[in-house]
Protein backbone atom coordinates (compact mmCIF):
# COMPACT_ATOMS: atom_id res chain seq x y z
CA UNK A 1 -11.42 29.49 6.09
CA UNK A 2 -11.75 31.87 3.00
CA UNK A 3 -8.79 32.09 0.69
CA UNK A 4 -7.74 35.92 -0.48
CA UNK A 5 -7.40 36.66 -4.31
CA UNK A 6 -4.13 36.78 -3.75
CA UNK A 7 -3.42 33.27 -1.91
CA UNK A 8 -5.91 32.33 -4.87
CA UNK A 9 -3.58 33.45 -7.73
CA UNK A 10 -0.36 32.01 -5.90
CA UNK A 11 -1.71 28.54 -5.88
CA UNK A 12 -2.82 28.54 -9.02
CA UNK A 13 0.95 29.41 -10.22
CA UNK A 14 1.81 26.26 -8.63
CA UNK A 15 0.52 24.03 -12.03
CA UNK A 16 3.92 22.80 -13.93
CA UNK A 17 2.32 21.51 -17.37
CA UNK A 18 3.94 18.64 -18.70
CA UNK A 19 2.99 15.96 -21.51
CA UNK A 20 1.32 12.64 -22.16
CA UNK A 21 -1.65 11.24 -21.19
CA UNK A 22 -1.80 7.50 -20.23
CA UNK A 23 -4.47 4.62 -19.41
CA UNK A 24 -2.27 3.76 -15.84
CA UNK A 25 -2.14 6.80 -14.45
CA UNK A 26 -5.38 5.81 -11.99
CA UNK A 27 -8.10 3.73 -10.82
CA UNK A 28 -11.16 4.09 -11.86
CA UNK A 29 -13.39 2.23 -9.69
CA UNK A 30 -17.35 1.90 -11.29
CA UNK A 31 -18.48 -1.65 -11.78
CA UNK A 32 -16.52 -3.51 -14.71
CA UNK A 33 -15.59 -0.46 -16.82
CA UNK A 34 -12.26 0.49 -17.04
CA UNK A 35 -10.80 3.64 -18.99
CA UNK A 36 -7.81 3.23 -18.46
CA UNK A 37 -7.21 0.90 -20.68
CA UNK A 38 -6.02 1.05 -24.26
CA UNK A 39 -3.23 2.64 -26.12
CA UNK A 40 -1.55 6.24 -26.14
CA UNK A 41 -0.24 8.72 -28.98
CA UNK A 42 3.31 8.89 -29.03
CA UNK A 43 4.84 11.00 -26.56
CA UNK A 44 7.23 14.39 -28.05
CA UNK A 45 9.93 15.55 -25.60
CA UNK A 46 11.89 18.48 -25.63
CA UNK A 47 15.56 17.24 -24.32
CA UNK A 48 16.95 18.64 -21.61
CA UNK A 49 20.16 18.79 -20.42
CA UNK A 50 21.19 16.81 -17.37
CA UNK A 51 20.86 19.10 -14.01
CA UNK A 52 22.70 18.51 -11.06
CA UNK A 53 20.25 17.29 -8.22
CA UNK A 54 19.33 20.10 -6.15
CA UNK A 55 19.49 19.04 -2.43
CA UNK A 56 16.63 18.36 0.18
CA UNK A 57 15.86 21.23 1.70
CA UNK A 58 15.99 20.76 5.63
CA UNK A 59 12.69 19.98 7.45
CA UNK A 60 11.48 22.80 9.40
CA UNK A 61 7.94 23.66 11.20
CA UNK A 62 5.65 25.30 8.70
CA UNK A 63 5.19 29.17 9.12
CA UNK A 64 1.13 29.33 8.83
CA UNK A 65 1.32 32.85 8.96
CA UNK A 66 3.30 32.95 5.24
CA UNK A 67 1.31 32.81 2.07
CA UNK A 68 3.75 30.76 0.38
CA UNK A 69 3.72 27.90 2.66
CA UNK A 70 2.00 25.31 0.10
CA UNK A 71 4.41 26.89 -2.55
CA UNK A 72 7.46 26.29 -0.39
CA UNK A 73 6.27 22.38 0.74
CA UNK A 74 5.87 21.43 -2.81
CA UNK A 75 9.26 22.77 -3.57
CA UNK A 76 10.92 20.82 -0.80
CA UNK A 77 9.28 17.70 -2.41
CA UNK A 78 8.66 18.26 -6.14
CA UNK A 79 12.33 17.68 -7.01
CA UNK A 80 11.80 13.56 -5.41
CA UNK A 81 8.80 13.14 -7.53
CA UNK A 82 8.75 11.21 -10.39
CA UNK A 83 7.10 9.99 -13.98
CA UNK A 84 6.98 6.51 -14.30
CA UNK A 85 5.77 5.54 -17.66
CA UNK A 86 5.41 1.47 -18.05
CA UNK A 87 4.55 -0.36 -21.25
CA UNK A 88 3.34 -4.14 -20.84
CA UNK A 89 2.31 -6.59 -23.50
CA UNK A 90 -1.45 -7.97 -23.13
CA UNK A 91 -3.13 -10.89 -25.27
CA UNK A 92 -6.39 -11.07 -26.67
CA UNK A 93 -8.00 -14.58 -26.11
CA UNK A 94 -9.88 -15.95 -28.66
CA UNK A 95 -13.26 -16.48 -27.22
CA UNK A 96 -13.94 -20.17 -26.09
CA UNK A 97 -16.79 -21.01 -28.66
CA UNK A 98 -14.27 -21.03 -31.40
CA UNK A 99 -12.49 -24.42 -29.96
CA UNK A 100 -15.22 -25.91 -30.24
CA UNK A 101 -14.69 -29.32 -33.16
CA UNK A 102 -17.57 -28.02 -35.18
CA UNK A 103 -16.13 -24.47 -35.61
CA UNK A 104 -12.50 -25.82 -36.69
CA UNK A 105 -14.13 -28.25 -38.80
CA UNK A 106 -16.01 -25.49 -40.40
CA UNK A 107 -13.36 -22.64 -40.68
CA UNK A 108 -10.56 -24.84 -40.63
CA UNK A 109 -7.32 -22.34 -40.61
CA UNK A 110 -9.43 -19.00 -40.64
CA UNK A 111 -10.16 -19.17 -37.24
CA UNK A 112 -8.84 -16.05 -35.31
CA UNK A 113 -5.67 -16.32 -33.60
CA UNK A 114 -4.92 -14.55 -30.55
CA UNK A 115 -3.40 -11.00 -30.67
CA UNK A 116 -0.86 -9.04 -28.80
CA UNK A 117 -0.61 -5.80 -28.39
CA UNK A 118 1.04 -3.08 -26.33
CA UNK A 119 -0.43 -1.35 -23.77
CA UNK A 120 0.66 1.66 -22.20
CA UNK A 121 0.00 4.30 -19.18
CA UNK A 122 1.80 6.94 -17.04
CA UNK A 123 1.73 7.27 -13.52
CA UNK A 124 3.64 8.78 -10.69
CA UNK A 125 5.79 8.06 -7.76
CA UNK A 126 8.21 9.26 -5.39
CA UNK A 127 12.23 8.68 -4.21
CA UNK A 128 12.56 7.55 -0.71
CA UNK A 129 15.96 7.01 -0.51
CA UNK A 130 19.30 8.83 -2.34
CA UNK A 131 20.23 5.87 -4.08
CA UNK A 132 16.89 5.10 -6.14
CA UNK A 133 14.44 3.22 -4.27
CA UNK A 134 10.96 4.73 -5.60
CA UNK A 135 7.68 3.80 -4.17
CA UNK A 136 4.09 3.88 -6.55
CA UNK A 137 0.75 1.75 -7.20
CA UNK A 138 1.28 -2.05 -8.23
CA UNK A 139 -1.63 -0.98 -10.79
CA UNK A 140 0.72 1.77 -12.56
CA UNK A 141 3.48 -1.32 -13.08
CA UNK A 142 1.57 -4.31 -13.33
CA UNK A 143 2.72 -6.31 -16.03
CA UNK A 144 5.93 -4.98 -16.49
CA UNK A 145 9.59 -5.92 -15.00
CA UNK A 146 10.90 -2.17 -16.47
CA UNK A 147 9.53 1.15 -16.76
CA UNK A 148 10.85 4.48 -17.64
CA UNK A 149 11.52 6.74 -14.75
CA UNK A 150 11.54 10.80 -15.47
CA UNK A 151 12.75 13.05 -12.98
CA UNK A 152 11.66 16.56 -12.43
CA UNK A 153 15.32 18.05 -13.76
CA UNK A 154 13.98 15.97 -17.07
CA UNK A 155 17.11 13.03 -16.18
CA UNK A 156 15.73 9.63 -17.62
CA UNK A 157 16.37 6.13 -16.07
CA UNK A 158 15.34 2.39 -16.70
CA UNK A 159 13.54 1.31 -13.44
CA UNK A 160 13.28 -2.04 -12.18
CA UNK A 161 10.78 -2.86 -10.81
CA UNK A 162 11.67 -5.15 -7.52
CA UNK A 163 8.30 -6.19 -5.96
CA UNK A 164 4.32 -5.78 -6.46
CA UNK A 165 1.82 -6.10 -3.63
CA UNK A 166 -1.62 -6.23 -5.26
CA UNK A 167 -3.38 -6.45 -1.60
CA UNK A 168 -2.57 -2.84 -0.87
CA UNK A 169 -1.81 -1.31 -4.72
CA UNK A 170 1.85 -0.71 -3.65
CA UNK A 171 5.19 -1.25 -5.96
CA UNK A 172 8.72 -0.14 -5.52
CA UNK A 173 11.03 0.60 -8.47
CA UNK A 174 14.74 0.61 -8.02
CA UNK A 175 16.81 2.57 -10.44
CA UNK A 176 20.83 3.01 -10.50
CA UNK A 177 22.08 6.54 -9.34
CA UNK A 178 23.07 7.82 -6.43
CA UNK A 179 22.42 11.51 -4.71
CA UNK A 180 19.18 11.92 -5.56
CA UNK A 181 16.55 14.18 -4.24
CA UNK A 182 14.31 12.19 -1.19
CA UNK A 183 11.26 12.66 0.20
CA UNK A 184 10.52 13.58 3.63
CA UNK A 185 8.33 10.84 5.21
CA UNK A 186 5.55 12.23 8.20
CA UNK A 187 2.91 10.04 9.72
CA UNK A 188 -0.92 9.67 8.74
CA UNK A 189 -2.11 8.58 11.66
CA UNK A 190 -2.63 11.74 13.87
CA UNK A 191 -4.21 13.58 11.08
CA UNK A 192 -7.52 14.92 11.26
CA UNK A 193 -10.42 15.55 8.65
CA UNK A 194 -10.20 19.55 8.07
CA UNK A 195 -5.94 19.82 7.57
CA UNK A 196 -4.12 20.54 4.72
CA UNK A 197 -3.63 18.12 2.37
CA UNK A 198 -1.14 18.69 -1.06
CA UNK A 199 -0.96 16.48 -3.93
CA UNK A 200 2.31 16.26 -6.54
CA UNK A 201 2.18 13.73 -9.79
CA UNK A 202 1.51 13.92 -13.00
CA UNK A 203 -2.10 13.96 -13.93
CA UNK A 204 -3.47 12.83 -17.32
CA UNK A 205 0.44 13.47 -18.45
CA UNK A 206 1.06 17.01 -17.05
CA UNK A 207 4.16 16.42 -15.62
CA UNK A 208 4.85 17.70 -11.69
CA UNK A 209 1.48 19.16 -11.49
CA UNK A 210 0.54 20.41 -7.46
CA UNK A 211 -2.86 20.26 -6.54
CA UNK A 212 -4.39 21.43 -2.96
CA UNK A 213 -7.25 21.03 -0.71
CA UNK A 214 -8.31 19.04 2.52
CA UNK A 215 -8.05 15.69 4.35
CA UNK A 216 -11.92 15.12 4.13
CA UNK A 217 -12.13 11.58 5.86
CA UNK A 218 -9.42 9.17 7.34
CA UNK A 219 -9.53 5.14 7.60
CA UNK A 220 -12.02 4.68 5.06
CA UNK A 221 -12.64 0.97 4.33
CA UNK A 222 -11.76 -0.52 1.07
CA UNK A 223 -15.67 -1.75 0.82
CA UNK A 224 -16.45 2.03 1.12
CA UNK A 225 -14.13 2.61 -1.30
CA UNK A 226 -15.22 0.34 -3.91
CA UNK A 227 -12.19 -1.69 -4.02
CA UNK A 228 -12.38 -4.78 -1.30
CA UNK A 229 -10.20 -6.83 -2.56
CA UNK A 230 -7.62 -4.65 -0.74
CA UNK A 231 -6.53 -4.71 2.99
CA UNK A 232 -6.39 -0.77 3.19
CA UNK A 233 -7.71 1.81 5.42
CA UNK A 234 -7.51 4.76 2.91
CA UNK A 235 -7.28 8.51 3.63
CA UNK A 236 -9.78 10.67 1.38
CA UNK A 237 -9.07 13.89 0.22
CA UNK A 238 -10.79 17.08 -1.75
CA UNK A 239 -6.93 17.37 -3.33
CA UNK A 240 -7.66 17.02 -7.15
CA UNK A 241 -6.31 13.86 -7.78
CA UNK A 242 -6.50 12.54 -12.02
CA UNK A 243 -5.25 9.64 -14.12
CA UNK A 244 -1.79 9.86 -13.98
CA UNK A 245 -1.44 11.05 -10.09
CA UNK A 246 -1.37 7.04 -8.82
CA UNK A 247 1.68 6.33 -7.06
CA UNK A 248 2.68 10.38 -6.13
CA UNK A 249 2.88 11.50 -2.64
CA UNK A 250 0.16 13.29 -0.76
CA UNK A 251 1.93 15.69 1.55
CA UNK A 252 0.77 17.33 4.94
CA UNK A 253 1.33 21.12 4.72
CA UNK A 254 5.19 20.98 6.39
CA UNK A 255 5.70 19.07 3.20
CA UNK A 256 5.92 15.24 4.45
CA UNK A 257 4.53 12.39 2.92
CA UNK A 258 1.46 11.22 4.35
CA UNK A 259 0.43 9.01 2.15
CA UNK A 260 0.00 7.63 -1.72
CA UNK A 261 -2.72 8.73 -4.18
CA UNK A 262 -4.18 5.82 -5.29
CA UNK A 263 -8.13 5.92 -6.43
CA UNK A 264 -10.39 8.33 -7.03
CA UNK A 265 -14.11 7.28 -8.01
CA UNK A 266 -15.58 7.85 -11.62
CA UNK A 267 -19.02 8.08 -9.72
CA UNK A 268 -18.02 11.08 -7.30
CA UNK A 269 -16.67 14.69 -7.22
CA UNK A 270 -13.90 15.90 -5.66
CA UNK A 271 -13.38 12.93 -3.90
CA UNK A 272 -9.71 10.92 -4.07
CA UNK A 273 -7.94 8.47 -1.97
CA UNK A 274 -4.22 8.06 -0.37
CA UNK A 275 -2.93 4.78 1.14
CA UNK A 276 -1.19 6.00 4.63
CA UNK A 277 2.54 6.20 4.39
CA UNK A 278 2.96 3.75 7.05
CA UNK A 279 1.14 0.86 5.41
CA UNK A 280 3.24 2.19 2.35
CA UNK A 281 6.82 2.21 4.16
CA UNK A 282 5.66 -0.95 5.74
CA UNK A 283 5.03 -3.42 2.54
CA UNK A 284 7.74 -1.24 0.36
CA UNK A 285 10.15 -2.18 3.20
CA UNK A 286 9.08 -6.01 2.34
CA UNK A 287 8.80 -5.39 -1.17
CA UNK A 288 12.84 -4.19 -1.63
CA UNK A 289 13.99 -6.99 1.15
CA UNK A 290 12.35 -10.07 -0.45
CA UNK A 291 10.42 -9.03 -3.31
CA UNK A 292 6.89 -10.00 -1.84
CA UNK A 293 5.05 -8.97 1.60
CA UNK A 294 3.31 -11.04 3.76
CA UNK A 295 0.04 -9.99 5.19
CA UNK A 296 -1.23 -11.45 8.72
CA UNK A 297 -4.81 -13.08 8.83
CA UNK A 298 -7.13 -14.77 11.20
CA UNK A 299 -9.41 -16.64 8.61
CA UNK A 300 -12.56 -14.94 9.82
CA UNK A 301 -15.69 -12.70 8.60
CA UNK A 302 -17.01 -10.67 10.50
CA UNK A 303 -19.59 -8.13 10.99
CA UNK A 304 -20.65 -4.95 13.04
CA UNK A 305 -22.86 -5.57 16.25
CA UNK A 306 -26.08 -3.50 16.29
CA UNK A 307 -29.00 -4.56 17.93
CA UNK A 308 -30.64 -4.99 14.03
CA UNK A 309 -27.36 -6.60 12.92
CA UNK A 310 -27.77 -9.02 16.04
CA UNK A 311 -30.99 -10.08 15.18
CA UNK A 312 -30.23 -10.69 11.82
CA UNK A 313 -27.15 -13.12 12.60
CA UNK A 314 -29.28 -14.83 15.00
CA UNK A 315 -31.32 -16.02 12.73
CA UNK A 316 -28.11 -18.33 11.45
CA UNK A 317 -26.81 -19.42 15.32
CA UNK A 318 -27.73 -22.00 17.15
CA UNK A 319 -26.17 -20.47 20.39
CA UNK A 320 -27.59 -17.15 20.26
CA UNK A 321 -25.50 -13.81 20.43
CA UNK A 322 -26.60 -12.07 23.60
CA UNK A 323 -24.64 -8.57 23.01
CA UNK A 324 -24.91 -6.00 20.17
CA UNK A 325 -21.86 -3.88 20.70
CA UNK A 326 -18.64 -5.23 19.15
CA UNK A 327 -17.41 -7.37 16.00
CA UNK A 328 -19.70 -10.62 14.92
CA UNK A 329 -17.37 -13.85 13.76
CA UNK A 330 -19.87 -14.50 11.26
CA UNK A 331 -17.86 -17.91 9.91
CA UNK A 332 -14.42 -19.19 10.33
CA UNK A 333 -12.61 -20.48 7.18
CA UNK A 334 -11.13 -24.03 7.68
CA UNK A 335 -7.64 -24.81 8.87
CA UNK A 336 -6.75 -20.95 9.05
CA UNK A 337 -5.35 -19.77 12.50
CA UNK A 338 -8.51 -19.01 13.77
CA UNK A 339 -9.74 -22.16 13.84
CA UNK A 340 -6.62 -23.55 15.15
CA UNK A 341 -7.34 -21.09 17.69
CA UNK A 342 -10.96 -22.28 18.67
CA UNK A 343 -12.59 -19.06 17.76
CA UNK A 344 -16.13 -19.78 16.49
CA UNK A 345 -18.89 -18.49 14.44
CA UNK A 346 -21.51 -16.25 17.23
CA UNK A 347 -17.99 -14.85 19.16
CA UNK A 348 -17.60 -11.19 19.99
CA UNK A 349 -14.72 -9.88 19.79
CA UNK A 350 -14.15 -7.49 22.44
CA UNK A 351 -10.92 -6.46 22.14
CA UNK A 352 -7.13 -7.25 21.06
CA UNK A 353 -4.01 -7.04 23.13
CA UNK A 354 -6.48 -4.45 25.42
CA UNK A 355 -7.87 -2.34 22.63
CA UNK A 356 -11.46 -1.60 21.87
CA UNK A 357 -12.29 -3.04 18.76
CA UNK A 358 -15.65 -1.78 17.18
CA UNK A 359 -16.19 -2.90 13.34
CA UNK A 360 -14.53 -5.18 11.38
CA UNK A 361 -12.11 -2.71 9.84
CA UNK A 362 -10.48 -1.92 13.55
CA UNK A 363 -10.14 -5.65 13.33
CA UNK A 364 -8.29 -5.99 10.15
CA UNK A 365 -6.14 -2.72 11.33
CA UNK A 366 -4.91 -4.29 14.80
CA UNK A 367 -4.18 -7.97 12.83
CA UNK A 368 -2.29 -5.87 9.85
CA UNK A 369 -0.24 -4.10 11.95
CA UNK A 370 1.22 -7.25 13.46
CA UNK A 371 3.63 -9.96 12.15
CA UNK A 372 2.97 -13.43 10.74
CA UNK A 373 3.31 -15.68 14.29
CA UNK A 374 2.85 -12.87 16.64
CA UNK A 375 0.88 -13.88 19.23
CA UNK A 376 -2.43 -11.60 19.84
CA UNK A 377 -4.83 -12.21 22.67
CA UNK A 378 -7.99 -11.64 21.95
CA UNK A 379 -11.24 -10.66 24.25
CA UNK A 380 -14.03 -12.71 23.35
CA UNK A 381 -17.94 -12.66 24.54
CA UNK A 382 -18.86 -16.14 24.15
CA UNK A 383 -22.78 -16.87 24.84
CA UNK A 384 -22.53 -14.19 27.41
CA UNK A 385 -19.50 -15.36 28.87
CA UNK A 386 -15.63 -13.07 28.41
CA UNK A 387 -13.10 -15.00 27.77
CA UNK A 388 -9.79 -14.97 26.50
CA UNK A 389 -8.03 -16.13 23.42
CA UNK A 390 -4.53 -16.63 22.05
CA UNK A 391 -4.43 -16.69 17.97
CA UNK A 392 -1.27 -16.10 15.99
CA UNK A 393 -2.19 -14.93 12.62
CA UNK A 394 -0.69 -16.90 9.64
CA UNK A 395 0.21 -15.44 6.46
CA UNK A 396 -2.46 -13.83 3.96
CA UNK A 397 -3.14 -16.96 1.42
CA UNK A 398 -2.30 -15.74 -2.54
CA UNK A 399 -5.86 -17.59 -3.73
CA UNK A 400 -8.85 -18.87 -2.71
CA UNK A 401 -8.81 -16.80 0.72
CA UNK A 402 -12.10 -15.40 2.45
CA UNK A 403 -12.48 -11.79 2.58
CA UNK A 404 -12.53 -10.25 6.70
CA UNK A 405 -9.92 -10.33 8.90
């Protein structure tokens, strides 16, 4: 749908312009290079006087028939977003050659030494509750216990920071005050490519900065995303998202949280990435209760059934698959519930407690959203045969663990 000049010069009124620019504020995901890192110039603040905390405005069905409506959602949130900036201290090793005995017999005490050094970056994130529990990335405060938390009224607090999940890039941060502005949570997972989609943080330093477009794609694989080390289905959006936006909300256009901007692709254009607010609400939950989340596995790869895909994994099975619709066990990792469960390498799995399962992601969905012990039954085509399977996932190992489901 077209936009008018008008709607055009409201929107852009929206931009709050702020200061700083930091390595944290994003990932950057081509191959090994990384711009995030280094250091930044020193940051100059105008202080502001404390503010009183204006109050949540109450959640009401969006008016699509007002112009305003993006202006008024990121109003209702803006106040609960936050700067986080985070400092950590990182060594450089001295390369491995120099212990060599011929080296220190050589130089003697002019070898280098390793160096520390302080590295810094801004991100975002966003208040859940009244008395300080904030939500961001694990990337924006890895390294760090503390951080520096800024709200929008320019109010400054030392953050701790209470729990890091690395598998899906999400941190909480707990500082000490009470009546704060909150965010209103919604749900991710009845939106549709084509809907609004607003984005609040504070990219490349420019503090409270909102951004708008569309949710382009949703459940987007964390292989498709460049990152699959993580166990995220990832909602993409045209929403400019920069360094610095990591760890701020994405909002629907009532003004709810749908997710948290998290990636966006050096490679690409106009392309970013949110983690859905329930897998956020889910391991932040975790993350303030015991400091760590647990993530539910089988111990399996696995791989999409097409009748090329077949013949390829045929080549590698004794027992040959005689199907090619449904997810391929392609190997099953040693003493993980999956083998305690006899699944094998050449199963099909069908479906899970009665759902359709279709790729390996809808896989890793169904397990994630399950608890460590929870029984699942699973349907299984077995040399042409159904059958059915009882597995109760174990917890995600912290090394060494297989990539898959």
């Amino acid at each position: 749908m077209s936009l008018s000049f008008k709607q055009l010069t409201l929107y852009v009124t929206l931009l709050s312009v702020g200061g700083g620019i930091g390595w944290l504020g994003n990932r950057y995901l081509q191959g090994s290079n990384n711009p995030e890192t280094g250091s930044v110039l020193p940051v100059v603040r105008q202080q502001i006087p404390s503010y009183v905390s204006p109050p949540v405005q109450e959640n009401r069905p969006v008016d699509r028939s007002n112009p305003n409506f993006i202006a008024e959602a990121a109003e209702k949130i803006g106040p609960a977003v936050v700067r986080i900036d985070a400092s950590a201290k990182v060594t450089n090793q001295v390369p491995e050659a120099f212990n060599n005995p011929l080296f220190r017999r050589f130089f003697g005490d002019n070898l280098p030494k390793p160096e520390e050094r302080v590295r810094r970056g801004t991100g975002s994130g966003f208040i859940l509750t009244s008395d300080g529990r904030i939500v961001t990335n694990a990337h924006v405060v890895s390294g760090t216990d503390t951080v520096k938390v800024t709200l929008k009224d320019g109010r400054e607090f030392e953050g701790k920071v209470q729990g890091v999940d690395p598998l899906t890039d999400v941190a909480v941060v707990k500082i000490n005050a009470k009546e704060l502005p909150q965010v209103v949570l919604g749900r991710s997972d009845n939106i549709v490519p084509g809907q609004w989609a607003i984005a609040i943080g504070n990219p490349l330093g420019l503090d409270n900065t909102v951004t708008v477009g569309i949710i382009s794609a949703t459940g987007r694989t964390s292989s498709q995303v460049g990152i699959p080390d993580k166990r995220v289905r990832f909602i993409q959006t045209d929403a400019a998202i920069n360094p610095g936006n990591s760890g701020g909300p994405l909002l629907n256009d009532q003004g709810e949280v749908i997710g948290i901007n998290t990636a966006i692709r050096a490679d690409a254009q106009g392309l970013g990435f949110a983690i859905p607010i329930e897998t956020a609400k889910r391991v932040s939950d975790q993350l303030f209760a015991k400091g760590k989340a647990e993530h539910p596995y089988l111990g399996i790869q696995m791989l999409s059934l097409t009748p090329a895909t077949k013949v390829e994994v045929n080549k590698q099975l004794e027992n040959k698959i005689t199907i090619d619709r449904g997810v391929a066990v392609t190997r099953v990792v040693e003493n993980s519930p999956a083998r305690q469960a006899d699944l094998r390498a050449g199963d099909v799995i069908q479906k899970i407690d009665g759902i359709e399962v279709k790729t390996p992601g809808d896989v890793q969905e169904r397990v994630e959203n399950t608890a460590v012990g929870k029984e699942l039954e699973l349907e299984i085509n077995r040399f042409g045969q159904v059958q059915k399977i009882k597995v109760r996932p174990g917890a995600f190992p912290v090394s060494g663990s297989p990539t898959g489901g």
